[in-house]
N, C-alpha and C. Protein backbone atom coordinates (compact mmCIF):
# COMPACT_ATOMS: atom_id res chain seq x y z
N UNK A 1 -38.89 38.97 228.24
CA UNK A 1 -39.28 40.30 227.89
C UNK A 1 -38.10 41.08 227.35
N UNK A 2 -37.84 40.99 226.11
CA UNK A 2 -37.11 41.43 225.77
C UNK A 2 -37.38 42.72 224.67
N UNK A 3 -36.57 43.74 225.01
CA UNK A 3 -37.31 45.35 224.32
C UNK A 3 -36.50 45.53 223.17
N UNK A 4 -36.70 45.67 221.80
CA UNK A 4 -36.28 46.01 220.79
C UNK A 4 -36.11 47.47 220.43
N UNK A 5 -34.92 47.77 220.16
CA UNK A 5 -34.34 49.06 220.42
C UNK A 5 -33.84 49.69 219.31
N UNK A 6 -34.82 50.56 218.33
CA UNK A 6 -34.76 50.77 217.27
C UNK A 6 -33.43 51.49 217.04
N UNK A 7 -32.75 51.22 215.79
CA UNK A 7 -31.43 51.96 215.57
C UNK A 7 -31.39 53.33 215.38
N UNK A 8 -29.92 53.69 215.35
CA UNK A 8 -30.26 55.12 215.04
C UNK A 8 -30.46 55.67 213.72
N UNK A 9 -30.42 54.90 212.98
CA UNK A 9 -30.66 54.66 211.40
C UNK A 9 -32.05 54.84 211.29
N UNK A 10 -32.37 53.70 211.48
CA UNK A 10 -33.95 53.97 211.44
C UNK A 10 -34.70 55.16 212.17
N UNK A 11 -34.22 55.90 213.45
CA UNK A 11 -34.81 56.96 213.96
C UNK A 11 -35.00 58.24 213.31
N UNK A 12 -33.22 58.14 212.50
CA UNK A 12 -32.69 59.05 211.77
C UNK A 12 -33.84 59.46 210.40
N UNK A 13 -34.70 58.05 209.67
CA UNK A 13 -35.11 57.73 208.68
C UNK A 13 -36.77 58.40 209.11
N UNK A 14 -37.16 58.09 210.37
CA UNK A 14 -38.52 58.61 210.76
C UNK A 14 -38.70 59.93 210.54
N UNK A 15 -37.69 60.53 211.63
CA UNK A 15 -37.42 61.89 211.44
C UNK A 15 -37.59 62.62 210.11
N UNK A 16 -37.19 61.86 209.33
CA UNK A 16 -37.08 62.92 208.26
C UNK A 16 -38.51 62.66 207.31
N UNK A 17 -38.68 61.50 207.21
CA UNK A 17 -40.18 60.95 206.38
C UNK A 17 -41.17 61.90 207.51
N UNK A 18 -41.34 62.41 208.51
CA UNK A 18 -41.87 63.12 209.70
C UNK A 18 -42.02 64.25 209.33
N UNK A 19 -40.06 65.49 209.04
CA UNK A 19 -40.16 66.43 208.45
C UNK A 19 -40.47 66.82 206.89
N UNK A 20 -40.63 65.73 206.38
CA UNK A 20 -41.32 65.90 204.87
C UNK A 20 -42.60 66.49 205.23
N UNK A 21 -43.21 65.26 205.19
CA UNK A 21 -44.58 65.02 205.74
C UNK A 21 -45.18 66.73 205.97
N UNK A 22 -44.42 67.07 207.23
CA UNK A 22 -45.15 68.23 207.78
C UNK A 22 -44.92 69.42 207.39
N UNK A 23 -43.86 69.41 206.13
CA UNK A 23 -42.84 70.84 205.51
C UNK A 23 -44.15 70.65 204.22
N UNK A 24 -44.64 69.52 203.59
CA UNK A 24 -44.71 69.21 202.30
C UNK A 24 -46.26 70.11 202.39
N UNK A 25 -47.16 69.56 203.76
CA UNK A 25 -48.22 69.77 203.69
C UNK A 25 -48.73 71.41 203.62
N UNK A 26 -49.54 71.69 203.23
CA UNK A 26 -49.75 73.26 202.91
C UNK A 26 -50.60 73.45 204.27
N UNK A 27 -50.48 74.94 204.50
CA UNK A 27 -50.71 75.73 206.37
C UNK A 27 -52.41 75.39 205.95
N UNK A 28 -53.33 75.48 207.08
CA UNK A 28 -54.37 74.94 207.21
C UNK A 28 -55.11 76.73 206.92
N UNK A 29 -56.05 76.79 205.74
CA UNK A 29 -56.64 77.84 205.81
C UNK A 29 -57.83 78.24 206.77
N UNK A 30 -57.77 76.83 207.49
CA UNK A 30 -58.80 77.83 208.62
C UNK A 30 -58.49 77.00 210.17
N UNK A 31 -58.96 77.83 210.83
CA UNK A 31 -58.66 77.17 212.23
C UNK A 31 -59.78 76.29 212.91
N UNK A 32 -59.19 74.86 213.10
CA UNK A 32 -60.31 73.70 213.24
C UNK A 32 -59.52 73.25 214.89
N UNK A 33 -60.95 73.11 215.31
CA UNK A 33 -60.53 72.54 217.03
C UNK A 33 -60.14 70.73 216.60
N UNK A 34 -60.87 70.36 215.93
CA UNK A 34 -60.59 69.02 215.96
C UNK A 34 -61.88 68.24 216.20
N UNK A 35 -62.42 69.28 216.64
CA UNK A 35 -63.95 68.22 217.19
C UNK A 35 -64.61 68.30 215.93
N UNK A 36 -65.48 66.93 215.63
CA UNK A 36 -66.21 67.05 214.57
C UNK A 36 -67.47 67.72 213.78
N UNK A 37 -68.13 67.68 215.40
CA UNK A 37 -69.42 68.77 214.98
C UNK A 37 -68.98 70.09 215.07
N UNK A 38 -67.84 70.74 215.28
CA UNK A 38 -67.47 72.21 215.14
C UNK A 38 -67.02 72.58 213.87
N UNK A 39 -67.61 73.76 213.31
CA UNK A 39 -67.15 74.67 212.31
C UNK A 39 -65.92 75.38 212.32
N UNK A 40 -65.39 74.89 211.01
CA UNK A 40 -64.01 75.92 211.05
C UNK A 40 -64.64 77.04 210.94
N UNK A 41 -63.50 77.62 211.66
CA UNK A 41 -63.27 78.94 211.78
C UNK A 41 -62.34 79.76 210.71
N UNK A 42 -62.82 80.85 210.44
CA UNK A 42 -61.89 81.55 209.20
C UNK A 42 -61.12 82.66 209.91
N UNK A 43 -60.12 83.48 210.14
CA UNK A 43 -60.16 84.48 210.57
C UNK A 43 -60.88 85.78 210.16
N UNK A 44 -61.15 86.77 211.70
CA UNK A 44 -62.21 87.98 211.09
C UNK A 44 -61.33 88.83 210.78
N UNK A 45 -59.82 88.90 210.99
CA UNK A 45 -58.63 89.89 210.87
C UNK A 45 -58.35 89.70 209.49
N UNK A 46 -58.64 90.52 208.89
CA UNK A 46 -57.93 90.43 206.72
C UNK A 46 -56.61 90.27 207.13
N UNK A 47 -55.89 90.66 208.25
CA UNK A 47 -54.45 90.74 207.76
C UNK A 47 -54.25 89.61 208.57
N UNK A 48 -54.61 88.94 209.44
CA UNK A 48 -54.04 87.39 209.69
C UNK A 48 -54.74 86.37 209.04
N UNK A 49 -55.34 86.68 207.36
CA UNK A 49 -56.00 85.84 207.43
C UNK A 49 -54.89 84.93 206.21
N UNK A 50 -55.02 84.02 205.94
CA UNK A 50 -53.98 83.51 204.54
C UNK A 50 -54.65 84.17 203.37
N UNK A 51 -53.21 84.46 202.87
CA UNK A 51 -53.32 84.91 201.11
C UNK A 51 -54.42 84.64 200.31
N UNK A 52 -54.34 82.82 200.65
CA UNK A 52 -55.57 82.04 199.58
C UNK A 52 -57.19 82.07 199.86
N UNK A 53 -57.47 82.57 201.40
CA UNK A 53 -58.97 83.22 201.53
C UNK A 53 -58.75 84.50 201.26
N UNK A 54 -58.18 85.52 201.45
CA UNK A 54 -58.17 86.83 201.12
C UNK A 54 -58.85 87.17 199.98
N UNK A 55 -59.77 88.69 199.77
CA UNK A 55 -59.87 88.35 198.39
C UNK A 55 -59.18 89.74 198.47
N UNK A 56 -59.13 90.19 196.84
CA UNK A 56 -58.59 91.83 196.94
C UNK A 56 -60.00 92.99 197.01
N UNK A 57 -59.58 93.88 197.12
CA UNK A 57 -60.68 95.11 197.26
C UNK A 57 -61.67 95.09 196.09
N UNK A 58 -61.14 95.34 195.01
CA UNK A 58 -61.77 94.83 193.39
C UNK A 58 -62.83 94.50 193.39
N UNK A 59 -62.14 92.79 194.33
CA UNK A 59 -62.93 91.22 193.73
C UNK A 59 -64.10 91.74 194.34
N UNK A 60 -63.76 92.21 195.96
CA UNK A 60 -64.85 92.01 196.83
C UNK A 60 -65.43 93.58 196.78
N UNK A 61 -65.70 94.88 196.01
CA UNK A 61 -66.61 95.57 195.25
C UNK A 61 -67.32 95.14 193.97
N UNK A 62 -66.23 94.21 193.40
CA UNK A 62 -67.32 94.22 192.48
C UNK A 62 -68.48 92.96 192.81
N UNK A 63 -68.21 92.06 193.56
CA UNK A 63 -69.36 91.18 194.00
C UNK A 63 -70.50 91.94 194.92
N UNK A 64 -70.23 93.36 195.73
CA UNK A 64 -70.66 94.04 196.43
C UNK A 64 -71.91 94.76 195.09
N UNK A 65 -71.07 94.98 194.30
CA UNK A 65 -72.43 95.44 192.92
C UNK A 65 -72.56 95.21 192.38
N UNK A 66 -72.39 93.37 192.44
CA UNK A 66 -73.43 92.29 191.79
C UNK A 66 -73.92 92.29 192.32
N UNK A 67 -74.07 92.06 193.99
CA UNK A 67 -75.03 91.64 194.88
C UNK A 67 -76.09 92.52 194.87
N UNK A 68 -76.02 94.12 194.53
CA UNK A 68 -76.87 95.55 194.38
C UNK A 68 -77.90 95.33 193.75
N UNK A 69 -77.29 94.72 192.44
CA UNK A 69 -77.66 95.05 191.24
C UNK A 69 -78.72 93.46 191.16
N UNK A 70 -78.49 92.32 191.90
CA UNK A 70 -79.51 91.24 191.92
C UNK A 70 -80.40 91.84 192.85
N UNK A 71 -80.31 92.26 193.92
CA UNK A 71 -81.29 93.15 194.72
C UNK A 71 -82.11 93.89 193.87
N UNK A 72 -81.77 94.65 193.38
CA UNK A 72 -82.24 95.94 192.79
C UNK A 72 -83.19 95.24 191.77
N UNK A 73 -82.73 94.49 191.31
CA UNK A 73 -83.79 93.57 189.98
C UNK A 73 -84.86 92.93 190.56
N UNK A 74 -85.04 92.12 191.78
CA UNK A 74 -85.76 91.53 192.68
C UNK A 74 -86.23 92.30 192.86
N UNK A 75 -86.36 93.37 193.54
CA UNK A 75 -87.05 94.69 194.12
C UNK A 75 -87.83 95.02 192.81
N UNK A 76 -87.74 95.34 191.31
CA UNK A 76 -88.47 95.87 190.86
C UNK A 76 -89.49 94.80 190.36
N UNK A 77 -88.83 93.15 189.79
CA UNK A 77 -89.60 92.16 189.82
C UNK A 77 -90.51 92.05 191.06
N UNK A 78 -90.24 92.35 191.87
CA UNK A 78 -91.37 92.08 193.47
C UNK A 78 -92.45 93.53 193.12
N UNK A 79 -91.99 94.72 193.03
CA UNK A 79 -92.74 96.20 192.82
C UNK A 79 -94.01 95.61 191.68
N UNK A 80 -93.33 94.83 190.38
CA UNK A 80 -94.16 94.72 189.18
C UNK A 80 -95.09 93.25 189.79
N UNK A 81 -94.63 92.67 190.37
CA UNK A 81 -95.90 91.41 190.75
C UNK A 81 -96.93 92.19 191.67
N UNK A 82 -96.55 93.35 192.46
CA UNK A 82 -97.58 93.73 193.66
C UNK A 82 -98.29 94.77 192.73
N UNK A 83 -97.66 95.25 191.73
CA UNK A 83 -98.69 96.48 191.00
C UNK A 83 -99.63 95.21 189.96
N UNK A 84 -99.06 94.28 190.10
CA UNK A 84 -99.98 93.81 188.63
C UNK A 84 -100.86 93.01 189.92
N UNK A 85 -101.02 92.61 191.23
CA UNK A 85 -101.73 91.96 191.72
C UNK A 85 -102.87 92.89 192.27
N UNK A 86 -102.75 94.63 192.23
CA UNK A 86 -103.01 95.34 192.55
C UNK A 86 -104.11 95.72 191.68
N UNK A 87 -103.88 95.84 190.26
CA UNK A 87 -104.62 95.77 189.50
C UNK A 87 -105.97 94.34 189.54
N UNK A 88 -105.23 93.25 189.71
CA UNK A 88 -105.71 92.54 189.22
C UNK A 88 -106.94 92.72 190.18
N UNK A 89 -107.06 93.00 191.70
CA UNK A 89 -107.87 93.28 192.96
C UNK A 89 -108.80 94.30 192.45
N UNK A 90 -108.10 95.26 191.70
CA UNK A 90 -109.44 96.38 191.45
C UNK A 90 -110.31 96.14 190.48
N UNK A 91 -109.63 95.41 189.56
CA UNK A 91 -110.72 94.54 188.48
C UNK A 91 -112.00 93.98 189.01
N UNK A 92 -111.19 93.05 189.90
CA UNK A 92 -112.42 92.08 190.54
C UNK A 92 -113.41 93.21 191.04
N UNK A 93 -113.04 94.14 191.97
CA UNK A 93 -113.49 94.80 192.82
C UNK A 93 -114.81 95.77 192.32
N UNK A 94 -113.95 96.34 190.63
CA UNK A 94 -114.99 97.03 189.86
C UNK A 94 -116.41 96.04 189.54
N UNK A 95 -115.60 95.05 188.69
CA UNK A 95 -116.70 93.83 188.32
C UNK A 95 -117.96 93.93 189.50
N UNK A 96 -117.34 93.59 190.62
CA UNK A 96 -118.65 93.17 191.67
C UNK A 96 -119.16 95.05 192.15
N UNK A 97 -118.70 96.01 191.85
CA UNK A 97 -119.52 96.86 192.20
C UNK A 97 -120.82 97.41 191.11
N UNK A 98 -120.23 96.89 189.41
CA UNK A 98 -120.80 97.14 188.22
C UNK A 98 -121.76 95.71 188.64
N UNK A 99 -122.18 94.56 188.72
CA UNK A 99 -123.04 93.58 189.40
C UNK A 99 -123.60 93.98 190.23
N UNK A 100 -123.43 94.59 191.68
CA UNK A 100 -124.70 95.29 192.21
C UNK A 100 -125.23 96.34 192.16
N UNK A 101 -124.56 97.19 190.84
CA UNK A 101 -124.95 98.38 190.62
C UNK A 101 -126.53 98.14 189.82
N UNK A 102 -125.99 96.77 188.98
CA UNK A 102 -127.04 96.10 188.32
C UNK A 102 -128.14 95.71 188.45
N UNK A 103 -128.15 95.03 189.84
CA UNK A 103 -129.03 94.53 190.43
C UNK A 103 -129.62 95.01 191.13
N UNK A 104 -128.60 96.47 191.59
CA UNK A 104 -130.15 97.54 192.33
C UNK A 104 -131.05 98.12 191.51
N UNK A 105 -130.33 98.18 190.31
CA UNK A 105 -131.30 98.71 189.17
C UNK A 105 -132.29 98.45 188.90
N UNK A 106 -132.00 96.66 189.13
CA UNK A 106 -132.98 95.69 188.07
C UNK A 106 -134.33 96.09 189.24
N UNK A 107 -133.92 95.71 191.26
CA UNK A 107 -134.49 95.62 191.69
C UNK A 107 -135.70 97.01 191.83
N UNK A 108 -135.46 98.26 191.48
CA UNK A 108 -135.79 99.61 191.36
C UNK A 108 -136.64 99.16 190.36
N UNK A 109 -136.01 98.78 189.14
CA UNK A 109 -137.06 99.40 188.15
C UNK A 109 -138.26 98.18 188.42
N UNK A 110 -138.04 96.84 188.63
CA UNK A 110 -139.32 95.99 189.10
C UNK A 110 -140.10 96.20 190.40
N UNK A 111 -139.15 96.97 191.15
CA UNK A 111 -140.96 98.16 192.50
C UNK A 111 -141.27 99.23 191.47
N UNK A 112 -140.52 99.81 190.16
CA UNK A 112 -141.07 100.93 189.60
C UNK A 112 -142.32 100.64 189.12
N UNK A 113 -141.98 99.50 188.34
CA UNK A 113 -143.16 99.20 187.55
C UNK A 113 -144.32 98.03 187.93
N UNK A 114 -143.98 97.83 189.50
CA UNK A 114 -145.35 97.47 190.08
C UNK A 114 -146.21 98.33 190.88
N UNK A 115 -145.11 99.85 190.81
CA UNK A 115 -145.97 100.62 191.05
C UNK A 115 -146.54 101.23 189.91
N UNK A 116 -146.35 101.19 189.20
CA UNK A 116 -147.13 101.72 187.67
C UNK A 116 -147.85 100.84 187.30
N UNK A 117 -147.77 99.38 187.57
CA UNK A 117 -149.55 98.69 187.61
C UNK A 117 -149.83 98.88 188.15
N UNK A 118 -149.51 98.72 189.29
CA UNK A 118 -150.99 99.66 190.67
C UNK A 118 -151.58 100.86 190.10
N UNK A 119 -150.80 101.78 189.77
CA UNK A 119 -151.67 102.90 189.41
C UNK A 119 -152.36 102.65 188.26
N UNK A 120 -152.04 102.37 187.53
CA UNK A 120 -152.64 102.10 186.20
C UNK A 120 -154.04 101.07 186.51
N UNK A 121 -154.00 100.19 187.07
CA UNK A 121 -155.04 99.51 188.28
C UNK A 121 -156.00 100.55 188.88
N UNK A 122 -155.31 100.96 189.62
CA UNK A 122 -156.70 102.03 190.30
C UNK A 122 -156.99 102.87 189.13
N UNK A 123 -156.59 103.50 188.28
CA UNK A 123 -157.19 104.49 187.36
C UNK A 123 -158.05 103.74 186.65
N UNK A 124 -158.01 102.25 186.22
CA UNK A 124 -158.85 101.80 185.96
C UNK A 124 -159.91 101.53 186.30
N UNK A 125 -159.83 101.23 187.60
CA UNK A 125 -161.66 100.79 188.46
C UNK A 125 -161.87 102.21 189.43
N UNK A 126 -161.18 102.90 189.09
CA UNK A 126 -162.01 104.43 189.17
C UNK A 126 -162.65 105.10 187.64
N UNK A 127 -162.19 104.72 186.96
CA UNK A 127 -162.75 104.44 185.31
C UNK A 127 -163.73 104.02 185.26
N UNK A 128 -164.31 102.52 185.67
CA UNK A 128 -165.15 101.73 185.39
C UNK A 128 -166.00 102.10 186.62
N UNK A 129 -165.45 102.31 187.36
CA UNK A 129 -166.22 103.21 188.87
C UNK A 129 -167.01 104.35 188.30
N UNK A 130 -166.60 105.46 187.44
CA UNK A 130 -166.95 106.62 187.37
C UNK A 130 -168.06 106.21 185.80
N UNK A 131 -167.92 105.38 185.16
CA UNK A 131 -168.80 104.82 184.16
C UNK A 131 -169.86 104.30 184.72
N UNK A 132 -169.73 103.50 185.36
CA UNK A 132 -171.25 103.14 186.26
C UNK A 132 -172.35 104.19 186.71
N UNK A 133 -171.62 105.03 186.92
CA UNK A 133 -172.45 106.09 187.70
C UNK A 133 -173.15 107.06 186.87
């Protein structure tokens, strides 16, 4: 059992391929536990947060009234589908009240005019009634 006992050369050589390594790599923009199913985390502090998520005041108004202004368009596209579906309901609605307006008509004037053969009926065989006699 014999233990191999790395030089100081070579320790010297780790070290530094080590401090590359960890000088070279850029700071982590968000804070990760390590576990896999967890979400990084961003910071909620603007001022601890890094430079490269930051945005400036500007950026983040003027996306604030883009975001308005896609709202605001949706809202009147949604206003113009409910007025035109609105319409489209009273159409129907007229249609079927002009259809039974129709059909009470039709049904009126056909008791009208079976009451106007009836009468026209009896005036007759009170006619032919009053001729006999």
């Amino acid at each position: 059992m014999s233990a191999v006992k790395p030089s100081s050369a070579a320790l010297a050589e780790a070290a530094a391929t080590a401090a590359t390594t960890i000088s070279s790599d850029p700071a982590p923009l968000t804070r990760v536990s390590g576990k896999q199913w967890k979400a990084a985390r961003k910071p909620t502090n603007r001022s601890m947060m890094a430079k490269s998520l930051s945005k400036s005041y500007e950026k983040r108004i003027r996306e604030a009234r883009n975001l308005k202004a896609v709202k605001h368009t949706e809202a009147e596209l949604k206003e113009e589908k409910r007025v035109e579906k609105e319409e489209h309901r009273n159409r129907i609605l007229e249609r079927k009240k002009k259809y039974e307006e129709k059909l009470r008509q039709e049904r009126y004037q056909a008791e009208m005019s079976a009451r106007k053969r009836m009468r026209v009926k009896r005036k007759e065989l009170k006619a032919r009634a009053h001729a006999k006699h």
